[in-house]
Each structure stands twice: as structure tokens, then as C-alpha cells.
PDB file of N, CA and C in Angstrom:
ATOM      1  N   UNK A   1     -10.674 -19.486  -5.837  1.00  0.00           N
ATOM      2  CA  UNK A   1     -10.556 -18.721  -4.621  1.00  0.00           C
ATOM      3  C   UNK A   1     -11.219 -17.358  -4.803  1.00  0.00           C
ATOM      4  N   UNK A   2     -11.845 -16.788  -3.704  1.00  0.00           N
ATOM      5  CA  UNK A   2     -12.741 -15.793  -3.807  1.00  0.00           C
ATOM      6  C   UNK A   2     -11.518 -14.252  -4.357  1.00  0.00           C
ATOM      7  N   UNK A   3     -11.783 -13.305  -4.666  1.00  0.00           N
ATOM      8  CA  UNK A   3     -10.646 -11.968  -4.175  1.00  0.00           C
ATOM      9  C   UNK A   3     -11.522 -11.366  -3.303  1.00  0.00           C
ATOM     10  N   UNK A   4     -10.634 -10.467  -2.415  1.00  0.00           N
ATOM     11  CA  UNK A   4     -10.812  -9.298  -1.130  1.00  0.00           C
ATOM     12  C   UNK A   4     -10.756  -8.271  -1.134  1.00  0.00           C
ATOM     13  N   UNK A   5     -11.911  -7.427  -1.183  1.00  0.00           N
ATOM     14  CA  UNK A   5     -11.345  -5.615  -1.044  1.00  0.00           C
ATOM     15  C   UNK A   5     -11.342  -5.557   0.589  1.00  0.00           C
ATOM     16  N   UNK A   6     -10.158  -4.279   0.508  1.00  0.00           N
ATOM     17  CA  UNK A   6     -10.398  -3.590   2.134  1.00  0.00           C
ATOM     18  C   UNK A   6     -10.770  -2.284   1.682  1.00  0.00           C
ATOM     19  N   UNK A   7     -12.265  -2.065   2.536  1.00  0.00           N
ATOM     20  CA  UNK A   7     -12.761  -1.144   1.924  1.00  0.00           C
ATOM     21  C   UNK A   7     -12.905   0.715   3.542  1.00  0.00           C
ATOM     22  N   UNK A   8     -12.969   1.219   3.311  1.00  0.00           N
ATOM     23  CA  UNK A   8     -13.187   2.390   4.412  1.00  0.00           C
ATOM     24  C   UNK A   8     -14.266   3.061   4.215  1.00  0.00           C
ATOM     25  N   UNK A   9     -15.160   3.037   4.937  1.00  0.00           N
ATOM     26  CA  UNK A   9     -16.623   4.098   5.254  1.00  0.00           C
ATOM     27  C   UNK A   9     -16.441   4.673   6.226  1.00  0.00           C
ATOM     28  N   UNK A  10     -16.321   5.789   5.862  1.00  0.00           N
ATOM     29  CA  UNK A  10     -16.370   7.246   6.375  1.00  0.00           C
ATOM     30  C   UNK A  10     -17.359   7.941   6.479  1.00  0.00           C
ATOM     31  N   UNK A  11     -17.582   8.371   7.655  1.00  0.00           N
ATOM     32  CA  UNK A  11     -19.127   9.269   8.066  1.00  0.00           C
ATOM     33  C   UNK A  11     -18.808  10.078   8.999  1.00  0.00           C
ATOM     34  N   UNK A  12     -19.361  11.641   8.429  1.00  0.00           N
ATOM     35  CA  UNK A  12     -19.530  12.644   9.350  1.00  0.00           C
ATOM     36  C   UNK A  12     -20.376  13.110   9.728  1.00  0.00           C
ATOM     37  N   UNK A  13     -20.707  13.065  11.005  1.00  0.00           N
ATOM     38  CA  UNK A  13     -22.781  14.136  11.695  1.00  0.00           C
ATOM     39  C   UNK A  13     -21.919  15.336  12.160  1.00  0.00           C
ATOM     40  N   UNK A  14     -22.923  16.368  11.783  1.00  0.00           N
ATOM     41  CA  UNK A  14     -23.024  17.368  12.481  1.00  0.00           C
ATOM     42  C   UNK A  14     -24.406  17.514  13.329  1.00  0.00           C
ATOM     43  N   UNK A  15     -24.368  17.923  14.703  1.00  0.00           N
ATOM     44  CA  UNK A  15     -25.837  17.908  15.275  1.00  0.00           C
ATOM     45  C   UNK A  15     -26.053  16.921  15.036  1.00  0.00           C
ATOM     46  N   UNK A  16     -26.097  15.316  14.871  1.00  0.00           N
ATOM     47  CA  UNK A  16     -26.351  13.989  14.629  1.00  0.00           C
ATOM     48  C   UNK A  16     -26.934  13.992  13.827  1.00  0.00           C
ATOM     49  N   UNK A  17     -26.731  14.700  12.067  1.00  0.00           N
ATOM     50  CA  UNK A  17     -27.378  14.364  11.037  1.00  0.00           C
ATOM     51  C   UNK A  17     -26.011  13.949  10.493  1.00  0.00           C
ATOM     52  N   UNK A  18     -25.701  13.108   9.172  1.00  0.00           N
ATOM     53  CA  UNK A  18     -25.145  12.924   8.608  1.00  0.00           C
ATOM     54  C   UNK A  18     -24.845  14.105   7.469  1.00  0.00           C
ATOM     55  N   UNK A  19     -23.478  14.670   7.568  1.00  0.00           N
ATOM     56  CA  UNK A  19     -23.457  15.509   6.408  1.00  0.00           C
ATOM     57  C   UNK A  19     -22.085  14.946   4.937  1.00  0.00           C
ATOM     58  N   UNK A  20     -21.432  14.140   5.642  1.00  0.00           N
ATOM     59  CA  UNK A  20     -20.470  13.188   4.665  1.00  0.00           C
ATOM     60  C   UNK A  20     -20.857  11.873   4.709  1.00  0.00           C
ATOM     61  N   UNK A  21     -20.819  10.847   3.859  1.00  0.00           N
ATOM     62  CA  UNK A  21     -20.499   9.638   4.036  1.00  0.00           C
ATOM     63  C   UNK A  21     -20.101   9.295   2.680  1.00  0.00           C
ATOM     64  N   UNK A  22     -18.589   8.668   2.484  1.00  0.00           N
ATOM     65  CA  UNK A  22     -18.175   8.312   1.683  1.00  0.00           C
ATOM     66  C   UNK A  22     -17.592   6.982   2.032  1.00  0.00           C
ATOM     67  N   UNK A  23     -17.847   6.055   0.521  1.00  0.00           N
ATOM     68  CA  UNK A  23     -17.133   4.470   0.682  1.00  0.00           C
ATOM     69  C   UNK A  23     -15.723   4.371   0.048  1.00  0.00           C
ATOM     70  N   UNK A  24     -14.529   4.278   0.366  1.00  0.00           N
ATOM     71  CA  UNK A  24     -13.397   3.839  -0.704  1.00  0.00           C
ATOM     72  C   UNK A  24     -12.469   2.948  -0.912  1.00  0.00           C
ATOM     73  N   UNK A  25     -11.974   2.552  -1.615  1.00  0.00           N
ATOM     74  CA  UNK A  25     -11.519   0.858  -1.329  1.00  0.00           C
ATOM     75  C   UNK A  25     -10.088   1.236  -1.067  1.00  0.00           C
ATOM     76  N   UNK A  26     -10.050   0.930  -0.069  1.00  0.00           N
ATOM     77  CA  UNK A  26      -8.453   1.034   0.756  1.00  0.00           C
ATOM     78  C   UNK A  26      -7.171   0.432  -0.382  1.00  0.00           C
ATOM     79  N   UNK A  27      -7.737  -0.715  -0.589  1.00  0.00           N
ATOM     80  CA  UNK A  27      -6.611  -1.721  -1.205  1.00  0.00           C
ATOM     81  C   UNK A  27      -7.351  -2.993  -1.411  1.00  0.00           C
ATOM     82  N   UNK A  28      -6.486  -3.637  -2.836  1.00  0.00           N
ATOM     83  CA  UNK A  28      -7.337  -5.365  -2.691  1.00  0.00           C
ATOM     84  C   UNK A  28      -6.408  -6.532  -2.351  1.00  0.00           C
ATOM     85  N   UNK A  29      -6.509  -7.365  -2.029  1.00  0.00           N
ATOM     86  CA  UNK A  29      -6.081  -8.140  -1.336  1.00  0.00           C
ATOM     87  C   UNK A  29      -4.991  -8.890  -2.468  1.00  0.00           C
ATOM     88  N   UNK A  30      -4.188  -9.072  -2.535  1.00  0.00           N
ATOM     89  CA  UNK A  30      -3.293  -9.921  -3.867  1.00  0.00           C
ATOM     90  C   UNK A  30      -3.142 -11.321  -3.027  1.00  0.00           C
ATOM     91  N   UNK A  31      -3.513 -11.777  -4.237  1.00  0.00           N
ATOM     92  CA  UNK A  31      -2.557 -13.461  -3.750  1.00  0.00           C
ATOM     93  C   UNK A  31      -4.387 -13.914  -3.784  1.00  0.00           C
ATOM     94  N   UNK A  32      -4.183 -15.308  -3.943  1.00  0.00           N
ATOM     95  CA  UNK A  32      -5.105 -15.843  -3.713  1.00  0.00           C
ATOM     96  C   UNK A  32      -5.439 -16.917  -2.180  1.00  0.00           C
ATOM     97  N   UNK A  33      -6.118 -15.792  -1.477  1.00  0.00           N
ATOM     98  CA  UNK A  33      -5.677 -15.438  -0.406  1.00  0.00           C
ATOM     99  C   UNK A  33      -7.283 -16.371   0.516  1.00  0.00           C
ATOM    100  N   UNK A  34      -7.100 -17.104   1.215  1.00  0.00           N
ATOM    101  CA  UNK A  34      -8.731 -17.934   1.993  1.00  0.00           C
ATOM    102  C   UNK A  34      -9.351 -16.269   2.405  1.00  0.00           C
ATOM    103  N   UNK A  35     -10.607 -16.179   3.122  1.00  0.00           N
ATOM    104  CA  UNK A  35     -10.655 -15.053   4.073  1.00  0.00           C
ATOM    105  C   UNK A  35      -9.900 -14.718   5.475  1.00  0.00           C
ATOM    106  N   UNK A  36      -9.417 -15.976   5.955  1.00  0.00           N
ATOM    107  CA  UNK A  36      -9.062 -15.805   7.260  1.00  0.00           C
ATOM    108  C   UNK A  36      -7.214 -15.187   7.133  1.00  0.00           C
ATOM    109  N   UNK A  37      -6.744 -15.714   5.594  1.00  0.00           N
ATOM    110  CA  UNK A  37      -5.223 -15.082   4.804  1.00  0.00           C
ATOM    111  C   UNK A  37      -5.951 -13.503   5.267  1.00  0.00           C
ATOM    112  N   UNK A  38      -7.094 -13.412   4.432  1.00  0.00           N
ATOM    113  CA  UNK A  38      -7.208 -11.718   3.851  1.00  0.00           C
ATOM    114  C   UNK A  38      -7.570 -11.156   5.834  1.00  0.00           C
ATOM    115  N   UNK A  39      -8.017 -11.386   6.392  1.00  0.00           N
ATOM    116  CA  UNK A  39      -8.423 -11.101   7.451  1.00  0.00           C
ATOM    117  C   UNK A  39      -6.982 -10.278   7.828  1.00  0.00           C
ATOM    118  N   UNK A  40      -5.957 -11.543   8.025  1.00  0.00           N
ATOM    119  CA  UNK A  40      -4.525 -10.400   8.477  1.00  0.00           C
ATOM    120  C   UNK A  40      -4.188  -9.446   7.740  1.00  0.00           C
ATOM    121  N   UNK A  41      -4.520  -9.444   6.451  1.00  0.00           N
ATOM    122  CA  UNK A  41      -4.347  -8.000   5.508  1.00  0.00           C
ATOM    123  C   UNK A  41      -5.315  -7.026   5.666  1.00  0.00           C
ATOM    124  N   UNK A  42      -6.266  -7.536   6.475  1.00  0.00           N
ATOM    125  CA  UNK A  42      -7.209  -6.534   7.015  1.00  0.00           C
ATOM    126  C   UNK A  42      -6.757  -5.675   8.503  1.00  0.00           C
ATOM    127  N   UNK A  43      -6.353  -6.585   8.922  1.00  0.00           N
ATOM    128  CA  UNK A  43      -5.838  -5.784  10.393  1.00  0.00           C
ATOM    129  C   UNK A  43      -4.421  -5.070  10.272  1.00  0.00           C
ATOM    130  N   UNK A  44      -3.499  -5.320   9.503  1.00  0.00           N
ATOM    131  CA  UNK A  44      -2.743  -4.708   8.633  1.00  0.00           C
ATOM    132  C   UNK A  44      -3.227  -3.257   8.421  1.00  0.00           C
ATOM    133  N   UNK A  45      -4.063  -3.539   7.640  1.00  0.00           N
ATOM    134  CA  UNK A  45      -4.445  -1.795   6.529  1.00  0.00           C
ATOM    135  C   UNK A  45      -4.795  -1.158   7.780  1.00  0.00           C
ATOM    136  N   UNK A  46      -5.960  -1.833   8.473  1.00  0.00           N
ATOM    137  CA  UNK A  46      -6.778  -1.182  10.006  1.00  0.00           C
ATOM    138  C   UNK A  46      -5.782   0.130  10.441  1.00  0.00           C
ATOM    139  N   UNK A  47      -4.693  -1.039  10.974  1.00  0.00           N
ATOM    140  CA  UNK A  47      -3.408   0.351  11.894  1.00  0.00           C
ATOM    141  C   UNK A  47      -2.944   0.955  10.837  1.00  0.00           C
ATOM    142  N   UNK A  48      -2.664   1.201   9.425  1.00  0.00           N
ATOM    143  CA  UNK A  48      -1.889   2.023   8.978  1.00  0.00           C
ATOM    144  C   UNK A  48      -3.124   2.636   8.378  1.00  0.00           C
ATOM    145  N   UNK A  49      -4.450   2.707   8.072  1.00  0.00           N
ATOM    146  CA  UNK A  49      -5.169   3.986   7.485  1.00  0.00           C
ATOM    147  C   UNK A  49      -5.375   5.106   8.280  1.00  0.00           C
ATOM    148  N   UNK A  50      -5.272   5.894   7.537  1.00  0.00           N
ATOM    149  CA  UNK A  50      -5.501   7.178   8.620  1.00  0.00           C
ATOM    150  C   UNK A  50      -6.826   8.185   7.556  1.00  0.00           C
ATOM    151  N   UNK A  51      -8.222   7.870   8.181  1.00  0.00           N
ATOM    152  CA  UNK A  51      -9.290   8.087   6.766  1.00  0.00           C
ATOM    153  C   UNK A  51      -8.783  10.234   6.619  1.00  0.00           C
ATOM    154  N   UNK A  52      -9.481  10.095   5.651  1.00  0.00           N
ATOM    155  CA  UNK A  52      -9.204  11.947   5.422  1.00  0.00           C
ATOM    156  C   UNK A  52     -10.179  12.880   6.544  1.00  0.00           C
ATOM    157  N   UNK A  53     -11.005  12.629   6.913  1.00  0.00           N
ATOM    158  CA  UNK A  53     -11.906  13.126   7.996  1.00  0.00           C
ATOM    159  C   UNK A  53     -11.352  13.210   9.402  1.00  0.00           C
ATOM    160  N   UNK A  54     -10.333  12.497   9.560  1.00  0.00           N
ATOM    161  CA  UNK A  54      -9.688  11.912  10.808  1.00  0.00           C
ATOM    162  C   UNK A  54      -8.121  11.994  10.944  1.00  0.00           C
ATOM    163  N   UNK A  55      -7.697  12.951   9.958  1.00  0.00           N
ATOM    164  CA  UNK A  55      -6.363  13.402   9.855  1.00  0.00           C
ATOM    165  C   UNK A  55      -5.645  14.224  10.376  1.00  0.00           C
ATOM    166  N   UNK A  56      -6.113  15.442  11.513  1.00  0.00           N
ATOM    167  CA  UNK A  56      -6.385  16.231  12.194  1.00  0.00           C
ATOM    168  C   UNK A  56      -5.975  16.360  13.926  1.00  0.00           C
ATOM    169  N   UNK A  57      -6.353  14.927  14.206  1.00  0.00           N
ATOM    170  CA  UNK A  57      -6.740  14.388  15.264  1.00  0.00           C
ATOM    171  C   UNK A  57      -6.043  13.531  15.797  1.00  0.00           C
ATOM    172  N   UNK A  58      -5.827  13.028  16.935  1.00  0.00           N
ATOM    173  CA  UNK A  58      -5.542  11.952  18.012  1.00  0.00           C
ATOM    174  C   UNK A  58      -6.552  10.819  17.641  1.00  0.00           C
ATOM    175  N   UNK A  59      -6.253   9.299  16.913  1.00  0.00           N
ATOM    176  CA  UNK A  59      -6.865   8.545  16.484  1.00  0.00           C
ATOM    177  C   UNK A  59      -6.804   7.417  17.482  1.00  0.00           C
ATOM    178  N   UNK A  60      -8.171   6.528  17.795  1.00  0.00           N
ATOM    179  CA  UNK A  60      -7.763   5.498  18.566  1.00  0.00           C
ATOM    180  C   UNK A  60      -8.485   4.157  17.006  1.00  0.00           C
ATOM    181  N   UNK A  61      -7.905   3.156  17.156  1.00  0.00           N
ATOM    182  CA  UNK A  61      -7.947   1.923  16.585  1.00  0.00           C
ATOM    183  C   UNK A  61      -9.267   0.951  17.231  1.00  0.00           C
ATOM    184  N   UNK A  62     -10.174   0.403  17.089  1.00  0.00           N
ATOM    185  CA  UNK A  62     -10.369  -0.991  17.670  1.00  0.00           C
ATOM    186  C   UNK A  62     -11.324  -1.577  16.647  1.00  0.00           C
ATOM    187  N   UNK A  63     -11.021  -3.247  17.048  1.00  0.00           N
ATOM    188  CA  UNK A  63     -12.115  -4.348  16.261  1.00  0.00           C
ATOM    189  C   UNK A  63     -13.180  -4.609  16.878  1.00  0.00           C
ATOM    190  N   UNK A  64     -14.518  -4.663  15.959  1.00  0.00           N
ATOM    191  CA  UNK A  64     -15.632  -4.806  16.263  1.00  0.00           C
ATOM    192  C   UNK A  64     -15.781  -6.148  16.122  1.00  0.00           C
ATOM    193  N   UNK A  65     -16.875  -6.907  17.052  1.00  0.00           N
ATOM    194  CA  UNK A  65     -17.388  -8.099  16.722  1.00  0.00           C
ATOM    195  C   UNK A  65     -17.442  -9.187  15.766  1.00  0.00           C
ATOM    196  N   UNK A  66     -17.784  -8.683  14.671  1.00  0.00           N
ATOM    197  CA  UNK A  66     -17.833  -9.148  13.431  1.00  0.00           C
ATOM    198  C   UNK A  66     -16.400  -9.117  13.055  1.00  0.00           C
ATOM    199  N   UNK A  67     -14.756  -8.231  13.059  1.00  0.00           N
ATOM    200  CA  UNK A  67     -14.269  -8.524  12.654  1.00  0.00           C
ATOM    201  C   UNK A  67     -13.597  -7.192  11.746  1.00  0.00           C
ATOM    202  N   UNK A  68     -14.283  -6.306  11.717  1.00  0.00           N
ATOM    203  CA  UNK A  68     -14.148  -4.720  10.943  1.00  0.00           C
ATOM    204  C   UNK A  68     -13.526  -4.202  11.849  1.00  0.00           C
ATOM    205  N   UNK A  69     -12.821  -3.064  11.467  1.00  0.00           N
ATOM    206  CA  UNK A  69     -12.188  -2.217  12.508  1.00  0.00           C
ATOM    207  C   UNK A  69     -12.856  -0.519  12.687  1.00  0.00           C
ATOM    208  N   UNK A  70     -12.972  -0.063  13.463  1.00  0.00           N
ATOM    209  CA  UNK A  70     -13.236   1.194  13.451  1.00  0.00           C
ATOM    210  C   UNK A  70     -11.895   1.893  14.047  1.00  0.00           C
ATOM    211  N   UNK A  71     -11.949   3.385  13.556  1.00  0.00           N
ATOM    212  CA  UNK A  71     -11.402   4.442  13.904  1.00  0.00           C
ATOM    213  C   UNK A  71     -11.973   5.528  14.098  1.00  0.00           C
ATOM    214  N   UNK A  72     -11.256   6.018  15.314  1.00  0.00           N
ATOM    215  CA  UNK A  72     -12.590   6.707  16.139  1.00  0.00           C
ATOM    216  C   UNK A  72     -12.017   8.404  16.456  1.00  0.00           C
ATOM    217  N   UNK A  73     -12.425   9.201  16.715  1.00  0.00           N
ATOM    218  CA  UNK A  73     -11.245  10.179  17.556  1.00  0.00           C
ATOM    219  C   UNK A  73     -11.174   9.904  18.795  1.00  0.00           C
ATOM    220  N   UNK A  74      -9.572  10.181  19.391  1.00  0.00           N
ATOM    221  CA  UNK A  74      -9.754   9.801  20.530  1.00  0.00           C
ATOM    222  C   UNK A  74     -10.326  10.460  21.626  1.00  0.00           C
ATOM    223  N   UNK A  75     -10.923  12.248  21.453  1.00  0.00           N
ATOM    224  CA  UNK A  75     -11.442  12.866  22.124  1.00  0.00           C
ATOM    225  C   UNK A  75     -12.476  13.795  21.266  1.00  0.00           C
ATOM    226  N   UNK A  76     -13.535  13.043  21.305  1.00  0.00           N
ATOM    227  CA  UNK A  76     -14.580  13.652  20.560  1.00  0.00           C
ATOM    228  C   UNK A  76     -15.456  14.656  21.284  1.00  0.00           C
ATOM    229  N   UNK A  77     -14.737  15.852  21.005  1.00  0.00           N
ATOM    230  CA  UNK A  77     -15.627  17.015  21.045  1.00  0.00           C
ATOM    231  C   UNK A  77     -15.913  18.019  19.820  1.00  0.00           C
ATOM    232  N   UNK A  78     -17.235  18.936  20.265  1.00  0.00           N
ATOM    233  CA  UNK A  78     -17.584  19.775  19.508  1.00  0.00           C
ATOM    234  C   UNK A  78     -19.217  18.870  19.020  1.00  0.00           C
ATOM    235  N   UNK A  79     -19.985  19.445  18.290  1.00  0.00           N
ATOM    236  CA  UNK A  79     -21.040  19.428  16.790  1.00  0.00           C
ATOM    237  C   UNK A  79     -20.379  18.393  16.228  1.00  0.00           C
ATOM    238  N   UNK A  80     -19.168  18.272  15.772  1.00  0.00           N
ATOM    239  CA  UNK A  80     -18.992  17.560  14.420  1.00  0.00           C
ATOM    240  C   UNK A  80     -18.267  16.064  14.833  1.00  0.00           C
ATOM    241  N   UNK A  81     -18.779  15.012  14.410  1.00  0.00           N
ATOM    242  CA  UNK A  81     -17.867  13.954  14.674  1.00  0.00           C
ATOM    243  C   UNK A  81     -18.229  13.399  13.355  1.00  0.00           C
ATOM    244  N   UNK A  82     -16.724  12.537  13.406  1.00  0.00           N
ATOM    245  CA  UNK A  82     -16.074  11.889  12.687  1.00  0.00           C
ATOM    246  C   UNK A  82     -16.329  10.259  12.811  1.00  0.00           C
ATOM    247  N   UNK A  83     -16.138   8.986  11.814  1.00  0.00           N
ATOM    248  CA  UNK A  83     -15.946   8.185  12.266  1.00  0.00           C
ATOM    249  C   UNK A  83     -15.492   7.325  11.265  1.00  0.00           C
ATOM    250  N   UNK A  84     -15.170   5.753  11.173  1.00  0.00           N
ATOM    251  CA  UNK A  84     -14.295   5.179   9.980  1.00  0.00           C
ATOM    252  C   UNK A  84     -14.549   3.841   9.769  1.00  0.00           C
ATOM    253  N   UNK A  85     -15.432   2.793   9.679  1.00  0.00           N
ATOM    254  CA  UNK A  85     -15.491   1.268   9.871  1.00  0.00           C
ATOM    255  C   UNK A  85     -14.470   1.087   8.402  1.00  0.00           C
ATOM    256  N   UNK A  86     -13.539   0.140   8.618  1.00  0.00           N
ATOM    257  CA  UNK A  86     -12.828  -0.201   7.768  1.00  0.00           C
ATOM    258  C   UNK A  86     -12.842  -1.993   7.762  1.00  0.00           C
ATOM    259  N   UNK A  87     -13.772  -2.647   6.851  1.00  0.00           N
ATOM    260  CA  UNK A  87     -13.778  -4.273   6.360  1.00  0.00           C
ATOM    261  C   UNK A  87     -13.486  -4.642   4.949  1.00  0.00           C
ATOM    262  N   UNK A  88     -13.322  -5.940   5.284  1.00  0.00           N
ATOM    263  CA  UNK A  88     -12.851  -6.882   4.350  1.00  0.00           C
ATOM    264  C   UNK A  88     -14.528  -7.544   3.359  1.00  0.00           C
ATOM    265  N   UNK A  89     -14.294  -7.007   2.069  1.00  0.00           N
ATOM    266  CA  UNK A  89     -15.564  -7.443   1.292  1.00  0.00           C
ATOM    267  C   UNK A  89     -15.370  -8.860   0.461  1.00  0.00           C
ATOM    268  N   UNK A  90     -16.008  -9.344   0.212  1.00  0.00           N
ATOM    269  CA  UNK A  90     -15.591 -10.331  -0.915  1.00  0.00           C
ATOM    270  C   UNK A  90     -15.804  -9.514  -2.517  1.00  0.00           C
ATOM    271  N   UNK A  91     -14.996  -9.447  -3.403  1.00  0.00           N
ATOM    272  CA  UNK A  91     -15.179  -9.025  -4.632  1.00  0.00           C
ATOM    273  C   UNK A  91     -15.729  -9.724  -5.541  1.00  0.00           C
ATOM    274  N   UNK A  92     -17.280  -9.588  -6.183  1.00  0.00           N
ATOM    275  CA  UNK A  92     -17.565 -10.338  -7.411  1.00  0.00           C
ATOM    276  C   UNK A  92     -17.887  -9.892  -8.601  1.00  0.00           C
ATOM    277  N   UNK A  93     -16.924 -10.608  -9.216  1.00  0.00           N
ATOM    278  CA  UNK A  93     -16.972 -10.650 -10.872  1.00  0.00           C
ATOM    279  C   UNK A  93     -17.678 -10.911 -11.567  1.00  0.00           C
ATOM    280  N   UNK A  94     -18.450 -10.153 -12.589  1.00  0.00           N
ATOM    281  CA  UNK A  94     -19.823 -10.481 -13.424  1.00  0.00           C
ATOM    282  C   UNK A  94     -19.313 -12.149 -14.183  1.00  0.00           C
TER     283      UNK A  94
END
């Protein structure tokens, strides 16, 4: 069976350049888990992360297409925004 990271990318523009972007692994998935197991441990972490860029703020939640979640502010004003895609990776072992 494969293992699962849940991972968070975090990106900040100012003036629409990028001046942060950091990757960090939320948590890994325990259990030997199919993807569609790890998927609910993905939507799980989704509502309870709150990334460090976005701590500040009124946060809204939603799933993208593919299955990732973003976190967004819920009233983005000013120069500086914030933003958070949080997915499920497969982990491989050399």
C-alpha cells in the first residue's frame, strides 16, 4: 500500500509578485490507508489547518477540482494577499 502526506503551500504576493512561498507537511497519513481512505484524512486536516500567513484573518475553506483544498481570506484587501492549497501527496521511499 502506497503512504500519504498532507502537505500545505503557502504563498504570499505583494503587488502580484510573490514574496513568500513555503511547502510543509501538515501530517502523514497512518494506517495503511487506499487514496480514497487518505482523501477523508485530507478533508479532515483541510477544516482544521489554519496556515501561519492566514492566522490573522476571517478564513473561508473550499475544494478544488482535482480534490485539494484551498484557504483563502475571506475579505481580501490591501497589496498583500495570502493564500493556502492544502493536498494529499503520495510518499516515495528510495
Amino acid at each position: 500500500m502506497p503512504r500519504w502526506l498532507i502537505i500545505a503551500e503557502e504563498t504570499v504576493t505583494e503587488n502580484g509578485v510573490v514574496t513568500h512561498r513555503q511547502v510543509t507537511v501538515v501530517r502523514p497519513v497512518s494506517g495503511n490507508k487506499s487514496r480514497e481512505q487518505a482523501l477523508v484524512d485530507l478533508y479532515t486536516a483541510a477544516r482544521s489547518h489554519v496556515p501561519e500567513s492566514l492566522r490573522s484573518t476571517t478564513r473561508v475553506t473550499g475544494r478544488d477540482g482535482d480534490g485539494s483544498f484551498w484557504v483563502l481570506p475571506k475579505n481580501a484587501k490591501g497589496k498583500t494577499r495570502a493564500s493556502c492549497n492544502i493536498r494529499l501527496i503520495e510518499q516515495v521511499r528510495p
